[in-house]
Protein backbone atom coordinates (compact mmCIF):
# COMPACT_ATOMS: atom_id res chain seq x y z
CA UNK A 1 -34.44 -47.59 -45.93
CA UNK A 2 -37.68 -48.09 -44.39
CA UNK A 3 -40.30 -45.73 -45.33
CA UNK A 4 -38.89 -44.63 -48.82
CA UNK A 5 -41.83 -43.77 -50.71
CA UNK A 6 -42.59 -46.47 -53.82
CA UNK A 7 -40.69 -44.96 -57.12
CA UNK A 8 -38.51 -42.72 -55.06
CA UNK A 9 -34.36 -43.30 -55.18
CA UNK A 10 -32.53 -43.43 -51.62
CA UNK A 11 -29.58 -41.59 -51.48
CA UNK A 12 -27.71 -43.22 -49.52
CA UNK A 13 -26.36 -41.09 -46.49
CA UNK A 14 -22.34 -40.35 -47.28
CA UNK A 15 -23.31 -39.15 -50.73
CA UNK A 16 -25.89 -36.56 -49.31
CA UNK A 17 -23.15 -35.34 -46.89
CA UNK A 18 -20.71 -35.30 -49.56
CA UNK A 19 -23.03 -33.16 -51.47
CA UNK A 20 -23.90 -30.98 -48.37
CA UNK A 21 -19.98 -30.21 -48.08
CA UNK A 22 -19.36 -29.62 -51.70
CA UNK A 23 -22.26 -26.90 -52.13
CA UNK A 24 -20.72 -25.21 -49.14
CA UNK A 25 -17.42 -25.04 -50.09
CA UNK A 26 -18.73 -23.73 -53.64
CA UNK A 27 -20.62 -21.02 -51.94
CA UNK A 28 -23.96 -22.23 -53.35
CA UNK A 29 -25.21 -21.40 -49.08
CA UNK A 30 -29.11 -20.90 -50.23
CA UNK A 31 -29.07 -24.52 -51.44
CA UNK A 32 -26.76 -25.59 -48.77
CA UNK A 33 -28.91 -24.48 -46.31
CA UNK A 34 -31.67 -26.32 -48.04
CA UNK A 35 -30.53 -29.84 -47.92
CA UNK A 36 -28.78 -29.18 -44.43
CA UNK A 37 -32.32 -28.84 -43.09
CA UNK A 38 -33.88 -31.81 -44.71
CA UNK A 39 -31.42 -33.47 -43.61
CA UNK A 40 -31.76 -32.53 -40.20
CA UNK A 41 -35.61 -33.17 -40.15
CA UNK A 42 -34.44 -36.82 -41.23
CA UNK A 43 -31.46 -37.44 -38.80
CA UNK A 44 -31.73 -34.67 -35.74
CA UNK A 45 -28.87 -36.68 -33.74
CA UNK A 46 -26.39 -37.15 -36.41
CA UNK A 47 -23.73 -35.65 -35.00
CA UNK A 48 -21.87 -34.60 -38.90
CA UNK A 49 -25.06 -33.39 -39.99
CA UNK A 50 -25.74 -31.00 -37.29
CA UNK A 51 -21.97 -29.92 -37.97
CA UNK A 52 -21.92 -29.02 -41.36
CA UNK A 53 -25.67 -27.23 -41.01
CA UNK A 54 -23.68 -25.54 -38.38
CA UNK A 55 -20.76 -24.24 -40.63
CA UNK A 56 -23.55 -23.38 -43.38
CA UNK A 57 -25.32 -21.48 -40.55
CA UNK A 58 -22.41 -19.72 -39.74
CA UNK A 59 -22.00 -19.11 -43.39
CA UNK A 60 -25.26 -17.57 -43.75
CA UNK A 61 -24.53 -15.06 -40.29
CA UNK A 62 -26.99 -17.25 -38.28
CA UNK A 63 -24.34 -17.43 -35.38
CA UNK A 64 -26.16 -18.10 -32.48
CA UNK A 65 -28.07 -21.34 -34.58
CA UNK A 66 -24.53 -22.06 -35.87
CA UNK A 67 -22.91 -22.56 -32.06
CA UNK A 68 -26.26 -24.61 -30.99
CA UNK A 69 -25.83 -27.17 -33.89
CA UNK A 70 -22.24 -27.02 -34.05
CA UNK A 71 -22.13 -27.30 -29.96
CA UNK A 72 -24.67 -30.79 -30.18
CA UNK A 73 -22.47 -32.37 -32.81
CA UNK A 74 -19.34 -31.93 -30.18
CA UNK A 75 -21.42 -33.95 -27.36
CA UNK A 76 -22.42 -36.71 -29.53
CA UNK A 77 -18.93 -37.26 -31.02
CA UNK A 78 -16.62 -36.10 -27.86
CA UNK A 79 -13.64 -37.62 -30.17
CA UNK A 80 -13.87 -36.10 -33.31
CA UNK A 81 -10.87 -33.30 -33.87
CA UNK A 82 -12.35 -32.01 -36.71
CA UNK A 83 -14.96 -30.83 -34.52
CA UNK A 84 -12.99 -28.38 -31.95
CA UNK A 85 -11.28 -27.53 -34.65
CA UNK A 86 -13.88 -25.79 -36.74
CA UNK A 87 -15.85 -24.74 -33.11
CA UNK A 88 -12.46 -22.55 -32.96
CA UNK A 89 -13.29 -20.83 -35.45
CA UNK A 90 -17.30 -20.50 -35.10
CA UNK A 91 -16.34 -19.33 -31.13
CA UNK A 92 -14.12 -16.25 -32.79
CA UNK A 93 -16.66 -15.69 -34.63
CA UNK A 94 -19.49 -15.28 -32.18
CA UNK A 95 -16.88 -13.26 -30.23
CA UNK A 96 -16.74 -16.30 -27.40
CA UNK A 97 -13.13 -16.52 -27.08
CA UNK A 98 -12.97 -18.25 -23.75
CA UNK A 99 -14.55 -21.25 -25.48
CA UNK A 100 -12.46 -20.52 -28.87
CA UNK A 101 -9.77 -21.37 -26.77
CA UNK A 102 -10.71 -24.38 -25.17
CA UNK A 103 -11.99 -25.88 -28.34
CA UNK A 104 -8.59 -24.57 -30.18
CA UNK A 105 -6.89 -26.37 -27.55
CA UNK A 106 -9.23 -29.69 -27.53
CA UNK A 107 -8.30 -30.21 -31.26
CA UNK A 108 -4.68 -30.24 -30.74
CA UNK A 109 -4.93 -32.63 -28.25
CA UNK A 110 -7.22 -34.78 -30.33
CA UNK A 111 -4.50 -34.51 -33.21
CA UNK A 112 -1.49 -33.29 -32.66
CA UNK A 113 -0.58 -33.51 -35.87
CA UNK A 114 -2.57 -31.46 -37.52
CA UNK A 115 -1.49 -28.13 -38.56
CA UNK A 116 -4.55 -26.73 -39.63
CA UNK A 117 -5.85 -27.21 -35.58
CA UNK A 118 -2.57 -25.07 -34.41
CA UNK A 119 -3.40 -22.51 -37.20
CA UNK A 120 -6.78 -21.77 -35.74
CA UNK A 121 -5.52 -22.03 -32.06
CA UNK A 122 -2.90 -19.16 -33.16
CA UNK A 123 -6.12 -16.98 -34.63
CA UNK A 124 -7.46 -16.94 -31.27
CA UNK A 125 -4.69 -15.90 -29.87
CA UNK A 126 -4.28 -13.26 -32.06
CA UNK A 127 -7.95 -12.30 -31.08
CA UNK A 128 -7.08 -12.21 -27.41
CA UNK A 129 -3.67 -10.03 -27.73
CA UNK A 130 -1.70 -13.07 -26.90
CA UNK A 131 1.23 -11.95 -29.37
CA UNK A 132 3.79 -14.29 -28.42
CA UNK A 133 1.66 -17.35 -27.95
CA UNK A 134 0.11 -16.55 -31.53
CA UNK A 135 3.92 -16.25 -33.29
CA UNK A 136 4.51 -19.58 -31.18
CA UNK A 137 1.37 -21.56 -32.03
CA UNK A 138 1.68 -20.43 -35.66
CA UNK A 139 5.38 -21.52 -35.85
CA UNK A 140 3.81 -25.17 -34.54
CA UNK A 141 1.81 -24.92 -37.50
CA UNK A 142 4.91 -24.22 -39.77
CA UNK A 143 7.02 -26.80 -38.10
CA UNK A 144 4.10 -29.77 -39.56
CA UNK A 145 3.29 -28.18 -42.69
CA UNK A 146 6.63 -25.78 -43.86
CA UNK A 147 4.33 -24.29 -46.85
CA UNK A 148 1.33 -23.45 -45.02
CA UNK A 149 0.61 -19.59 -46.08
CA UNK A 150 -1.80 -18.93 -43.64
CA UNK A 151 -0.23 -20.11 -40.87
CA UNK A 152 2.76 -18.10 -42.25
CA UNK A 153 0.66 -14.93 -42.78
CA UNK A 154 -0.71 -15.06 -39.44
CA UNK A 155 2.47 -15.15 -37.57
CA UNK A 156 3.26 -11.87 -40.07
CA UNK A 157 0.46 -10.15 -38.68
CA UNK A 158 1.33 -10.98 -35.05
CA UNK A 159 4.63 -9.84 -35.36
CA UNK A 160 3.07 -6.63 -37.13
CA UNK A 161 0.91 -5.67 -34.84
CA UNK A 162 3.41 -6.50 -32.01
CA UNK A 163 5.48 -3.67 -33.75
CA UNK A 164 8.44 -6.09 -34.48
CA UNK A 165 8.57 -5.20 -38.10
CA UNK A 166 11.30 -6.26 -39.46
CA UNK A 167 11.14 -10.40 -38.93
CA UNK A 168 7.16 -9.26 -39.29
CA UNK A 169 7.69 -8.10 -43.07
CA UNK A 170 9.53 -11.33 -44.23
CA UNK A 171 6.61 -13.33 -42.90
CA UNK A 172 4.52 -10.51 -44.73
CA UNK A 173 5.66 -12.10 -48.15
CA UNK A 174 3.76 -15.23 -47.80
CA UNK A 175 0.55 -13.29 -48.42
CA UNK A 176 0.48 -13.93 -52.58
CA UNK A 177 0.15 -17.87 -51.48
CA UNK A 178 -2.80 -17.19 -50.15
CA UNK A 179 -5.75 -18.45 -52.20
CA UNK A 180 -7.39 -14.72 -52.17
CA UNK A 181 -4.35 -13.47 -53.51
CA UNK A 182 -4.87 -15.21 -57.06
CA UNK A 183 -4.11 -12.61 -59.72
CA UNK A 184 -3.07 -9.95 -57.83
CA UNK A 185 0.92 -10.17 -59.34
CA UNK A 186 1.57 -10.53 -62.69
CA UNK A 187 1.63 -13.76 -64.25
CA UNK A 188 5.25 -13.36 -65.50
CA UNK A 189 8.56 -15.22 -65.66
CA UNK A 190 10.33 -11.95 -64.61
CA UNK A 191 11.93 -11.36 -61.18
CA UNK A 192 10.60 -9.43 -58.22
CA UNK A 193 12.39 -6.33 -57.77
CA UNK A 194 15.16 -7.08 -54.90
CA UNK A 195 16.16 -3.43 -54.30
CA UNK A 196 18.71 -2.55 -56.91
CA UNK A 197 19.27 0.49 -59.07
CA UNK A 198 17.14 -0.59 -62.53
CA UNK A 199 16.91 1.54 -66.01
CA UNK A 200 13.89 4.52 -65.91
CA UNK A 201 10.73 3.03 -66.56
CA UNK A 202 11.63 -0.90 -66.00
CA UNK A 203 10.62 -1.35 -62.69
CA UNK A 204 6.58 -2.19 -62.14
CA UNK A 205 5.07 -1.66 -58.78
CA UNK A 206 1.58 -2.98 -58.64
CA UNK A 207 -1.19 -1.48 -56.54
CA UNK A 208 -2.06 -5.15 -54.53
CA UNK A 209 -4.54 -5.85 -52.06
CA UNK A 210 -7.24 -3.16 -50.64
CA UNK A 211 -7.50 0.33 -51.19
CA UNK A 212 -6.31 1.62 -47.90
CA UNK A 213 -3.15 -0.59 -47.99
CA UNK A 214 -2.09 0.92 -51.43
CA UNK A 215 -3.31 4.22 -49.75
CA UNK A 216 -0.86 3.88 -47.09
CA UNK A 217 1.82 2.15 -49.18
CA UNK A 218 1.80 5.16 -51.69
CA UNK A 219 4.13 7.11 -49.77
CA UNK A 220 7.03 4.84 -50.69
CA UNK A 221 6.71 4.98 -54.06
CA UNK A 222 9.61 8.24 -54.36
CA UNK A 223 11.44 6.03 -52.15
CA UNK A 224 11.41 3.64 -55.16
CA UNK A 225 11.78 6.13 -58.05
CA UNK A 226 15.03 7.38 -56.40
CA UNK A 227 16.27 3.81 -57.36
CA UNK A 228 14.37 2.91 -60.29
CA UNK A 229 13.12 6.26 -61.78
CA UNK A 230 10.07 6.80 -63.35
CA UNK A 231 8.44 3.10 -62.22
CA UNK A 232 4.74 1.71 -64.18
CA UNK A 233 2.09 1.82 -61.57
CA UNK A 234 -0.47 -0.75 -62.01
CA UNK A 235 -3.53 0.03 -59.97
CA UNK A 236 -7.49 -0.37 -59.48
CA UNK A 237 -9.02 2.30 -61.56
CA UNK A 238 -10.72 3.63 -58.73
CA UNK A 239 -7.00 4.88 -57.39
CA UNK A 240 -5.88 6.35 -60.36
CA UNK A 241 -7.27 10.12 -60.02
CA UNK A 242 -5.37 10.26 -56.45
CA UNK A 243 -2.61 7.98 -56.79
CA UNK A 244 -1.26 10.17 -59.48
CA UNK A 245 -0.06 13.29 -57.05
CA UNK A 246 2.18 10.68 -56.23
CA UNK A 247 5.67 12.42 -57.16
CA UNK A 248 8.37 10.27 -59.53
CA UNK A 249 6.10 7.86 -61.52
CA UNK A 250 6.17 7.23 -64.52
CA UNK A 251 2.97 6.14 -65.93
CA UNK A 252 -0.17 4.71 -64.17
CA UNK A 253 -1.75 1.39 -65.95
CA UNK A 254 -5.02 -0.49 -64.79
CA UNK A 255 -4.43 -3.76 -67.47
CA UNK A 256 -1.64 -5.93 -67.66
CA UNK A 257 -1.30 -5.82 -71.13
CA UNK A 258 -0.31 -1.97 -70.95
CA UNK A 259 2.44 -2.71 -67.94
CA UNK A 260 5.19 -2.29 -70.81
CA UNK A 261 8.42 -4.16 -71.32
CA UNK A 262 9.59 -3.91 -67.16
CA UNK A 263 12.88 -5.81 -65.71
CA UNK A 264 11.82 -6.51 -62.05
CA UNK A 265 8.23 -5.87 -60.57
CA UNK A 266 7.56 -5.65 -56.98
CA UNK A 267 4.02 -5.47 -54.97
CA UNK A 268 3.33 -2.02 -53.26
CA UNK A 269 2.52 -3.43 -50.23
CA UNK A 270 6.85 -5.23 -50.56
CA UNK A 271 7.73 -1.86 -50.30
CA UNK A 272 8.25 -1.19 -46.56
CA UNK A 273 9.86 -4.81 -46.27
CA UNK A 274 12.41 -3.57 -48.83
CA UNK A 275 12.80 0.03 -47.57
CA UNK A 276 13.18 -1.26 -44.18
CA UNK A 277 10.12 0.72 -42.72
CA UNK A 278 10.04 0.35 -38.59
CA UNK A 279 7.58 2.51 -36.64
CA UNK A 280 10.53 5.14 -35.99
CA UNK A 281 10.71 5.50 -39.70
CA UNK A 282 7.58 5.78 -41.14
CA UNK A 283 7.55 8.71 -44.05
CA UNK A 284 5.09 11.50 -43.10
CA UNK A 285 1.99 11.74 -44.12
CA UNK A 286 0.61 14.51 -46.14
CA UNK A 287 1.86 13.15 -49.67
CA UNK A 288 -2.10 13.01 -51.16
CA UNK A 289 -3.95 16.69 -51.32
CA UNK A 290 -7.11 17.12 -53.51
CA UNK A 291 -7.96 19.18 -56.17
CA UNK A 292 -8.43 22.99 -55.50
CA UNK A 293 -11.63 23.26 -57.69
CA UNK A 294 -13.06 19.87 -56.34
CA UNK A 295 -12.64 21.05 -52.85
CA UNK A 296 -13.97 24.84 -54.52
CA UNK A 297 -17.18 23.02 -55.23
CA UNK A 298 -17.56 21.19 -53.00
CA UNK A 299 -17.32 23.73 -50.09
CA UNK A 300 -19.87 26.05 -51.75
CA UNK A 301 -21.94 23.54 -52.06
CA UNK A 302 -22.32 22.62 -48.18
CA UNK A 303 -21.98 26.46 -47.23
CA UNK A 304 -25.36 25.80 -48.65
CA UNK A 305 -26.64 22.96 -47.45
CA UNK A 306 -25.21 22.71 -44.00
CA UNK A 307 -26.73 24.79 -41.23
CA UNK A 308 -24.79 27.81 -40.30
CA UNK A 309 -22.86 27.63 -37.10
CA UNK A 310 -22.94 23.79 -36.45
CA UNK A 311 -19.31 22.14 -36.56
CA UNK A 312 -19.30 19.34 -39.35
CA UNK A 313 -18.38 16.03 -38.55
CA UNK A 314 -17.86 13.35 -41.44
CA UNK A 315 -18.65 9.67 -40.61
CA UNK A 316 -18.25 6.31 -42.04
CA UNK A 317 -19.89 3.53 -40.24
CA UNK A 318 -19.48 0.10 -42.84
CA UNK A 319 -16.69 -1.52 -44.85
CA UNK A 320 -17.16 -3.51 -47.45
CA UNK A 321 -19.07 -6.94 -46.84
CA UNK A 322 -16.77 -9.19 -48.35
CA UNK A 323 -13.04 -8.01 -46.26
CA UNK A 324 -12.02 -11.13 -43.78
CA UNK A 325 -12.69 -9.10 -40.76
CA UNK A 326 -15.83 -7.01 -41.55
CA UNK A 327 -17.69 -8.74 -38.95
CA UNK A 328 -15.96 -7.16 -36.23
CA UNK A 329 -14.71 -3.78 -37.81
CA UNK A 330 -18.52 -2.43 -39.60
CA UNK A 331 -20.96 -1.05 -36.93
CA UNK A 332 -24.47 0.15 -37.39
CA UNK A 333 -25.14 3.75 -37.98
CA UNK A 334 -27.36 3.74 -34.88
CA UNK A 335 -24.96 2.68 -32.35
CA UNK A 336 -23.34 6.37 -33.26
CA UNK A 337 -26.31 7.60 -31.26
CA UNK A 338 -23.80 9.89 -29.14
CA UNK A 339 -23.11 11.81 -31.93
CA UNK A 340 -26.83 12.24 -33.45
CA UNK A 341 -27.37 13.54 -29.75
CA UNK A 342 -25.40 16.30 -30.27
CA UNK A 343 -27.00 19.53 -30.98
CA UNK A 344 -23.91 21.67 -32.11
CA UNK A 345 -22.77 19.31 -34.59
CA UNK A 346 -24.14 18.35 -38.18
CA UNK A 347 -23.08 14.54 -39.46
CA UNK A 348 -22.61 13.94 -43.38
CA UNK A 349 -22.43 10.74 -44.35
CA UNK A 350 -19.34 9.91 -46.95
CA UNK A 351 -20.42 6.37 -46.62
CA UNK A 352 -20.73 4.17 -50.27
CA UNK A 353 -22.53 1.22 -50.61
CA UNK A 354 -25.06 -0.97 -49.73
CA UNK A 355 -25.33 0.30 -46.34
CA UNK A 356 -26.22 4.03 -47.02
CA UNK A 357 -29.72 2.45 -47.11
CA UNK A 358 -29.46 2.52 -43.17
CA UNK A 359 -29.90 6.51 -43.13
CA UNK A 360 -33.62 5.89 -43.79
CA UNK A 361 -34.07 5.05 -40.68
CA UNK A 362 -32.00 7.93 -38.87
CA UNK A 363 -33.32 9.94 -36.12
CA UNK A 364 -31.46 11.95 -34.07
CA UNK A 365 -31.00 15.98 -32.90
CA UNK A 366 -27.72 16.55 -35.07
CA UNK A 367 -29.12 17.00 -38.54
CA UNK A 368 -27.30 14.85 -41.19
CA UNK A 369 -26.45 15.35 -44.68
CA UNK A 370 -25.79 12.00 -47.04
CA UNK A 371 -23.27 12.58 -49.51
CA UNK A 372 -22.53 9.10 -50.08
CA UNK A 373 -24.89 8.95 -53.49
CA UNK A 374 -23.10 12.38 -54.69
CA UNK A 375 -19.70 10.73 -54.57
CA UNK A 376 -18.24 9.83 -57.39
CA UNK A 377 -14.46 8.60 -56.28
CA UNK A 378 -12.00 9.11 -53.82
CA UNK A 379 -10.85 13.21 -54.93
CA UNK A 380 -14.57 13.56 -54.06
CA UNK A 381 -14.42 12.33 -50.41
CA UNK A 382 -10.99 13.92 -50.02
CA UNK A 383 -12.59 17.62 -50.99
CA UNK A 384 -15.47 17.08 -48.86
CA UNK A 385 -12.81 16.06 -46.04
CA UNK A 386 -11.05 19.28 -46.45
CA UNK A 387 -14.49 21.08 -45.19
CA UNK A 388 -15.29 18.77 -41.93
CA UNK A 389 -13.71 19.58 -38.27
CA UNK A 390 -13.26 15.71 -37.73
CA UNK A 391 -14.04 12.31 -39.33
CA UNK A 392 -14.60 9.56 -37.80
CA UNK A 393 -14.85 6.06 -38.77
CA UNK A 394 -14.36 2.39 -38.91
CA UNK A 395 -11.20 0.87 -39.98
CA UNK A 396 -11.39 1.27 -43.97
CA UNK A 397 -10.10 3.28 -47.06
CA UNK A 398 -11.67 6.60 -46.29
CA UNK A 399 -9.24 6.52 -42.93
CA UNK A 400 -6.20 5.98 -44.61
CA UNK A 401 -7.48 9.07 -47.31
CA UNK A 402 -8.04 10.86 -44.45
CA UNK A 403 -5.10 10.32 -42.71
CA UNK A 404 -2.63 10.70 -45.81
CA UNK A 405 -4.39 14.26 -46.05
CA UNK A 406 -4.06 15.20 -42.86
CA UNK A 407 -8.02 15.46 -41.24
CA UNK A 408 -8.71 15.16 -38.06
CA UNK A 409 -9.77 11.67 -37.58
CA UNK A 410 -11.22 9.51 -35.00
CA UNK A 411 -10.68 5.89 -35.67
CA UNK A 412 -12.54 2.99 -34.21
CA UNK A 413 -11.24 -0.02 -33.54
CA UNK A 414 -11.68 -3.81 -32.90
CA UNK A 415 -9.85 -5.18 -29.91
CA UNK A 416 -8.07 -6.87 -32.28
CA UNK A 417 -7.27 -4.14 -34.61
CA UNK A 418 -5.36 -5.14 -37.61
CA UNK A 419 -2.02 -5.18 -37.44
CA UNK A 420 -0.88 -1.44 -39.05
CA UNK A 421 -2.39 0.14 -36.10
CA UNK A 422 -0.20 -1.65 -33.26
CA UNK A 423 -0.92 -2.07 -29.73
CA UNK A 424 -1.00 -0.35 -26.70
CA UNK A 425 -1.47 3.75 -28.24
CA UNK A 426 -3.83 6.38 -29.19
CA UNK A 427 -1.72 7.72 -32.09
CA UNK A 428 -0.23 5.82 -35.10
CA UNK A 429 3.30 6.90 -36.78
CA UNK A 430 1.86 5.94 -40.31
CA UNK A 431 -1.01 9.32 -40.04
CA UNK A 432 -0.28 11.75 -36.99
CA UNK A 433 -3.80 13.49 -37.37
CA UNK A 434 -5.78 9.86 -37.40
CA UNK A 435 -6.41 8.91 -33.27
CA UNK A 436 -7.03 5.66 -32.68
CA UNK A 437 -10.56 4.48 -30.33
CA UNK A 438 -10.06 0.53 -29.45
CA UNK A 439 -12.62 -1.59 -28.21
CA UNK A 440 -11.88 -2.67 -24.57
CA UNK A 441 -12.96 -5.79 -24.84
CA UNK A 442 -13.50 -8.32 -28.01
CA UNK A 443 -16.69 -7.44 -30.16
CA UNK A 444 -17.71 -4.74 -27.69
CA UNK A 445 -18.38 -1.31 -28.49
CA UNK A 446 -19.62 -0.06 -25.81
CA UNK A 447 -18.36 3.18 -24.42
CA UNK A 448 -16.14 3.70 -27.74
CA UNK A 449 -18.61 6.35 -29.45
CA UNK A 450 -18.97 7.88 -25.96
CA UNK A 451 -15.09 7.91 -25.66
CA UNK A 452 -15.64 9.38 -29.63
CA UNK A 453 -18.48 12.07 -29.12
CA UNK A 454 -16.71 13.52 -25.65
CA UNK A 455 -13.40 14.27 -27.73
CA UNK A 456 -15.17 16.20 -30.38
């Protein structure tokens, strides 16, 4: 190459893109980002370049850079699927789902064949409400790669959210092929449970996936025990203390090793699928309570520190950073500005994590009150909840705790929600005190908190 500095080794260019995608796909994005702009600086036109610095931008939440780059590398190589394809998903992303769709659509045509282009053609759909185009697009998907879980999944969710659950909870099962479902099931040579009677204690339910799904799941586990009395419960440690109320188990476990000698195990989340859960069936809510002395406590405690005579609103605002869809479910605590407005109303916070760091900056006429440091677990949020008027929050765990307790609950959603909380309705048949806020259009919130504050 001409120009290479004396004593310096070339490298030659499909080894440094090699290496570009292989430190992306291992998540080391600091370094990726690194070499993706050297590279750049070297080779500004090369169409590949600009797209994986693209994906890495994306990767890194710089989505506006990431649509730029990704946008340039599209012009310069008008023929190269693999190009569309990924735009798909960048578009979603950015909350452009006009262009999602015509770059979902240019990949197909590019190749046909190529399932993974139908798959992300059948997420946008998804993201636009197109139900029936997303089960269709996803089946194309199927049809040219029968195994494909995600494809599989997706066309679950569809038919979930489209309220046809029963064909929707066979396509559910596909979700522990999913790469992110690695060790959430035993590894174990014995049988999932099909339904049948089994011997007290030898059926194992495990607590998979979030909190808020084994949250909402819970309720079915009596439903089991009738069957298979006194069933093991393995679960996140963090669900023990309230997952215990839970009437007919037999003992709660949080390692494999102490699961016991069990016949048949089955998934919580397998439980409506087996059960035969529809939205006309749902089993009422009200199966969690907490703890008379926790919620002793903790009322005395805010009879102190609350303000006399204001009504108390609780409010979540984040999920965690790492769920699939927290880019378009977690908000900012400012845009909840029309409740800090409010001068009859004081907020506490019974946000965790990270993002409690935002109440720093909070300034508003409602005073607030941020519990989130003073929370140790889930029986604390639930007593706290037993002392608010209304909470309201994003879609997350402390909804579903919420709503299996039976607060008062305004829930926000994505136009997109995810699938448990349907289309088309204000009230959900899994928690009749939880009402449901949607986003009118994709990755738009406006007028939602208004819609919120003018309820309360």
């Amino acid at each position: 190459m001409s120009g290479a500095q004396p004593g310096k080794q070339v490298v030659p260019l499909a080894e440094a893109l090699a290496r570009l995608a292989a430190l992306e796909q291992a998540n080391k994005l600091v370094e990726a980002d690194d070499l993706a702009n050297r590279m750049l600086a070297a080779m500004p036109e090369h169409p590949h370049i600009l797209h994986l610095a693209g994906i890495i931008a994306y990767r890194n939440g710089r989505i506006a850079q990431a649509v730029e780059r990704m946008e340039k590398s599209e012009v310069l190589a008008p023929e190269a699927a693999l190009y569309p394809r990924n735009m798909c998903e960048v578009y979603r992303g950015a909350g452009q789902l006009d262009d999602a769709l015509r770059a979902g659509r240019r990949a197909i045509e590019l190749a046909p064949r190529d399932a993974r282009a139908y798959f992300n053609l059948a997420l946008i759909h998804y993201e636009r409400l197109e139900l029936d185009e997303a089960v269709r697009i996803a089946d194309q998907a199927i049809a040219l790669e029968p195994d494909f879980a995600e494809a599989h999944f997706e066309k679950a969710e569809a038919l979930l959210l489209g309220g046809r659950m029963k064909e929707g909870w066979e396509s559910y099962e596909w979700r522990f092929k999913l790469k992110q479902a690695e060790g959430m099931l035993p590894k174990t040579g014995k049988p999932q449970w099909d339904g049948r009677p089994l011997a007290p204690g030898k059926l194992l339910i495990v607590g998979d996936q979030g909190f808020g799904d084994c949250i909402q799941f819970s309720r079915l586990i009596p439903w089991a025990a009738l069957l298979c009395p006194q069933p093991v419960l393995a679960c996140s440690g963090e669900l023990t203390t309230i997952l215990r109320q839970i009437s007919g188990i037999g003992k709660i476990v949080t390692r494999w090793e102490d699961t016991g000698d069990y016949e048949a195990y089955i998934p919580l989340s397998g439980l409506p699928r087996l059960a035969g859960i529809t939205t006309e069936n749902v089993p009422p809510a009200g199966y969690l309570a907490p703890g008379p002395a926790l919620v002793e406590s903790w009322g005395a405690r805010l009879d102190r520190l609350v303000p006399k005579g204001l009504r108390r609103v609780a409010l979540v605002w984040a999920g965690r950073p790492t769920h699939k869809n927290d880019r378009k479910r977690t908000l900012k605590l400012e845009q909840f500005a029309p409740l800090f407005a409010r001068d009859d109303l004081a907020i506490l916070t019974v946000q965790k994590g990270e993002q409690i760091a935002q109440v720093g900056g909070y300034y508003g006429r409602a005073p607030l009150l941020n519990l989130g440091p003073e929370i140790v677990d889930f029986a604390d949020t639930m007593a706290i909840l037993r002392h608010v008027e209304r909470l309201v929050t994003i879609d997350t765990s402390v909804a579903h705790i919420a709503g299996a307790i039976g607060v008062p609950t305004a829930l926000v959603l994505p136009h997109a929600p995810d699938w448990r909380w349907l289309l088309g309705r204000e009230d959900t048949p899994w928690y009749p005190s939880v009402r449901l806020f949607r986003q009118e259009r994709a990755y738009d919130w406006s007028g939602v908190i208004e819609r919120v504050s003018d309820s309360i």
